[in-house]
Protein backbone atom coordinates (compact mmCIF):
# COMPACT_ATOMS: atom_id res chain seq x y z
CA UNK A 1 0.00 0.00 0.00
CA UNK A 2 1.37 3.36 -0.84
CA UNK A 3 1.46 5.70 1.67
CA UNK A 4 1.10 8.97 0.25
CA UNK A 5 -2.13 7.70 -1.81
CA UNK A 6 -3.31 6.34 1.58
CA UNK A 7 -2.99 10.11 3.05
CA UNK A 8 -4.59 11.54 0.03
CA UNK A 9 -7.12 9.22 0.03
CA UNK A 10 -8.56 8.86 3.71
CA UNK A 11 -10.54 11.93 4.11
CA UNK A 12 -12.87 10.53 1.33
CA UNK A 13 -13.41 7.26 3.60
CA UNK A 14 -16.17 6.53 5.38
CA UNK A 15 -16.28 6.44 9.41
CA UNK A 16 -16.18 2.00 8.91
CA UNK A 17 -14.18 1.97 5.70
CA UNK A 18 -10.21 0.50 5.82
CA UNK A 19 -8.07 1.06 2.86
CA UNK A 20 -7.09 -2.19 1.02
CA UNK A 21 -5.12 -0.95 -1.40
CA UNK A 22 -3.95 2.09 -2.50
CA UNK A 23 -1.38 3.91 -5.27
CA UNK A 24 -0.61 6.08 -7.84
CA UNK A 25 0.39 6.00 -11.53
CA UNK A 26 3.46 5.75 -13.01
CA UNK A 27 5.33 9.30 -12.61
CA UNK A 28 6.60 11.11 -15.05
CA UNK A 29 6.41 10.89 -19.06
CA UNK A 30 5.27 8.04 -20.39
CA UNK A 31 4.80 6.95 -24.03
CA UNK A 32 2.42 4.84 -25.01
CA UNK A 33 1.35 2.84 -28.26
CA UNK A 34 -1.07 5.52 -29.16
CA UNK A 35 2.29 7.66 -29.78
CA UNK A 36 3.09 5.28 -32.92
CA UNK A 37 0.82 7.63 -34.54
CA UNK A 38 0.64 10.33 -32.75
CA UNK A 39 4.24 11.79 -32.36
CA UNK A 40 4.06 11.56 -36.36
CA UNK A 41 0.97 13.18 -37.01
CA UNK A 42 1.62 15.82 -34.10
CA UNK A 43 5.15 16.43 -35.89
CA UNK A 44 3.41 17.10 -39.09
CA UNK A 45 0.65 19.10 -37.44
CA UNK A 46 3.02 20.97 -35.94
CA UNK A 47 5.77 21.54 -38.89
CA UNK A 48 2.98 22.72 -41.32
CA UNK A 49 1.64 25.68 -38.76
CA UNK A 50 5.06 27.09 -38.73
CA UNK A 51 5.86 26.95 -42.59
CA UNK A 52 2.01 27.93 -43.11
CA UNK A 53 2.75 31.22 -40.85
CA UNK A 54 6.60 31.37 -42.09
CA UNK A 55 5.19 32.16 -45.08
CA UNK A 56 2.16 34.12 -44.47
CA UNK A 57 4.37 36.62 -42.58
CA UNK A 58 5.85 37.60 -45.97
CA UNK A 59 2.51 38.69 -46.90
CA UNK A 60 -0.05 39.53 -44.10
CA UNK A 61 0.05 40.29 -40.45
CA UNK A 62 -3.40 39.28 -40.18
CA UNK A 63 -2.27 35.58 -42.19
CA UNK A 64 0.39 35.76 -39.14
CA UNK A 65 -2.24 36.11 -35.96
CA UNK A 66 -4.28 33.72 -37.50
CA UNK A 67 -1.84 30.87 -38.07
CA UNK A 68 -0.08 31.37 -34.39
CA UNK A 69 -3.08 30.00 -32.43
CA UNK A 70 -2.23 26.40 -34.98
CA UNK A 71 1.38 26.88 -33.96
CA UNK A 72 0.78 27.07 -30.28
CA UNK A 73 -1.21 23.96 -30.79
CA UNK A 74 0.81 22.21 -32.70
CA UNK A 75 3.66 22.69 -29.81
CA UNK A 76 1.31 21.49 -27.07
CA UNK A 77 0.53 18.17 -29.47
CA UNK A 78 4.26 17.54 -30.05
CA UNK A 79 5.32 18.68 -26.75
CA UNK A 80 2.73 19.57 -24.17
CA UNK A 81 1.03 16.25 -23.66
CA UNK A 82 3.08 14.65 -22.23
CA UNK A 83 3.59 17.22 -19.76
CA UNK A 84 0.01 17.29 -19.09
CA UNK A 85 -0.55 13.93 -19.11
CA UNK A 86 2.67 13.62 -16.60
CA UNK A 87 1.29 16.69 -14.37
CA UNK A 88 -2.23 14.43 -14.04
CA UNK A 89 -0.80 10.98 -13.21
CA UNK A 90 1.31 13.21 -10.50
CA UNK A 91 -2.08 13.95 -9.01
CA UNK A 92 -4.04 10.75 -9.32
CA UNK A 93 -4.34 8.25 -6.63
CA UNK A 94 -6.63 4.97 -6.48
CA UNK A 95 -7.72 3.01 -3.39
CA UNK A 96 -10.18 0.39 -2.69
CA UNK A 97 -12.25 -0.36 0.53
CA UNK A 98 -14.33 -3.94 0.82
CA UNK A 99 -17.05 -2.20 -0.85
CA UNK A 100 -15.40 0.78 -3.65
CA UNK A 101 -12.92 1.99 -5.83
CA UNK A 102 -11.69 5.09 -5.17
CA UNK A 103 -10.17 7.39 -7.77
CA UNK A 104 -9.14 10.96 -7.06
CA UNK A 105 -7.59 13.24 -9.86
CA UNK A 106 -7.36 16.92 -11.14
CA UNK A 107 -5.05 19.41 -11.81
CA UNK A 108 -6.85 22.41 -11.03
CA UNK A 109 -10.12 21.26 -9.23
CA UNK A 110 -9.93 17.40 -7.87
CA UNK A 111 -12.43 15.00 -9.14
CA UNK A 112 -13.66 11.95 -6.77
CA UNK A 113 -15.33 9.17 -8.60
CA UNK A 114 -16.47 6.40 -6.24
CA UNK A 115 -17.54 2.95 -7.95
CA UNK A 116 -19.15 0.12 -6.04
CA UNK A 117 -17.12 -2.87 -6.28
CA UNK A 118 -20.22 -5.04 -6.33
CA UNK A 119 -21.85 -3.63 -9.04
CA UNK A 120 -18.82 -3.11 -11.60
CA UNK A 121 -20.19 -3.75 -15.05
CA UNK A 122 -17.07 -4.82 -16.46
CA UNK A 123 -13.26 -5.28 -14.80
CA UNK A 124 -10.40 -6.24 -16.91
CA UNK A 125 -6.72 -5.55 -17.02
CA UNK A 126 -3.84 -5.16 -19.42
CA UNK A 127 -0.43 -6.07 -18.28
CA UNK A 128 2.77 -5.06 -19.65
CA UNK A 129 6.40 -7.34 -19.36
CA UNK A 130 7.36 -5.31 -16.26
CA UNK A 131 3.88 -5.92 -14.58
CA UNK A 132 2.49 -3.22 -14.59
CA UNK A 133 -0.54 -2.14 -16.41
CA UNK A 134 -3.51 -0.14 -16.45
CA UNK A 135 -7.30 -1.48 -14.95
CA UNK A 136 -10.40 -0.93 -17.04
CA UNK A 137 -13.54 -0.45 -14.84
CA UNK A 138 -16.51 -0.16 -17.47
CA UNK A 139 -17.53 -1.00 -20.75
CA UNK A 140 -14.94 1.08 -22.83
CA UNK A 141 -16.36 4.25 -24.75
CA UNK A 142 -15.38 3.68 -28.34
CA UNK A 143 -15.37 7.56 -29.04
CA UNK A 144 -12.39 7.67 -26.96
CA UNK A 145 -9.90 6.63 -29.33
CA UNK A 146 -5.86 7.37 -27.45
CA UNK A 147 -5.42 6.22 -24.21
CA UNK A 148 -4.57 9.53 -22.30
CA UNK A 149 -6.21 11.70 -24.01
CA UNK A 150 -10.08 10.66 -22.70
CA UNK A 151 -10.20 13.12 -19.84
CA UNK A 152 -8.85 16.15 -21.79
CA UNK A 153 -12.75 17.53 -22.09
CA UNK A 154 -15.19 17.58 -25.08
CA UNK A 155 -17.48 15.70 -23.18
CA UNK A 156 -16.39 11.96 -23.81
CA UNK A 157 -15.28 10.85 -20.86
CA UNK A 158 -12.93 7.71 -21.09
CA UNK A 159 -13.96 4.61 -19.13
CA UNK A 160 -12.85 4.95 -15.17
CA UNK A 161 -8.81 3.44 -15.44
CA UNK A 162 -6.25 2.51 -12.26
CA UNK A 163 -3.68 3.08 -15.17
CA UNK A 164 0.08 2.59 -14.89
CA UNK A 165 -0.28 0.78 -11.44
CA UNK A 166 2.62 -1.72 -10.69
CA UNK A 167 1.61 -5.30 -10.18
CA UNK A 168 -1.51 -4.67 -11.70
CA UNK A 169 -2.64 -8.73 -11.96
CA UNK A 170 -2.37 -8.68 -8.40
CA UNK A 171 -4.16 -5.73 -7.67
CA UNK A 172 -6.63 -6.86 -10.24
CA UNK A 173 -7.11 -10.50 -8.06
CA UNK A 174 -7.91 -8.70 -5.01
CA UNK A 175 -10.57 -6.71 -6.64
CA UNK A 176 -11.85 -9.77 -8.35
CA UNK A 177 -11.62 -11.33 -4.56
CA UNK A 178 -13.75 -8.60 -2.77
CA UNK A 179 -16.42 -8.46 -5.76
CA UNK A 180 -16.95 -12.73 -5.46
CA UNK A 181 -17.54 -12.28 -1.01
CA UNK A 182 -20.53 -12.05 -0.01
């Protein structure tokens, strides 16, 4: 059990709930298979906004203005992801009781979603050769299409994750454990 998620996490307990587990995502940046297409497309993206306004500042000011907003953009999909996506894991934390997950995350304003273990739709798990991984809980939303990227806004929300958790098949057991009691 990590400590720091436990501290984070215990003012949303219960006066009768225990933590059973409890952690945080990996830190820092992270690539993921999404980025196979991504860091291409972004680098393209990207590369075209600054030739496009390269060359519109040899004839227009206003050609100029509108091109830097595409520019900026371009630097946050090549760049500024994954310091996003870095700065959110660095403020996630997951727990579970006997009876919910816990999942508290935000940059600016937290978010607490609560889901009862004994009604979870859907539970599965994808582990990676170190053993870690990330925990679905949910059917998965097909709109959202990168991993990372779900809870960015737009209104499609990705399907509640534990992502990046290290030994995720055993974290996954106990939750499997404490939906079959009872």
């Amino acid at each position: 059990m990590d400590f720091d998620a436990s501290n984070e996490l215990k003012e949303y307990l219960d006066i009768n709930e225990t933590l059973i587990w409890s952690g945080q995502p990996q830190k820092g940046i992270v690539f993921r298979t999404s980025d196979i297409i991504l860091i291409p497309v972004s680098i393209v993206w990207c590369g075209f906004s600054i030739f496009w306004v390269t060359m519109a500042a040899r004839h227009s000011f206003f050609f100029v203005l509108y091109g830097i907003p595409f520019v900026l953009a371009g630097l946050v999909f090549v760049f500024g992801r994954f310091f996003i996506d870095a700065k959110l894991r660095a403020g996630t934390y997951y727990g579970f009781t006997a009876d919910r997950i816990i999942i508290k995350s935000g940059i600016f304003k937290k978010t607490i979603k609560s889901l009862n273990i004994k009604t979870l739709p859907h539970i599965e798990y994808v582990e990676r050769s170190d053993k870690s991984g990330t925990i679905s809980i949910g059917p998965k939303n097909s709109m959202v299409m990168f991993s990372g990227m779900g809870d960015w806004g737009h209104g499609i929300k990705a399907t509640p994750t534990m992502e990046l958790i290290q030994d995720v098949r055993q974290v996954y057991n106990k939750i499997i454990a404490l939906q079959q009691a009872k």
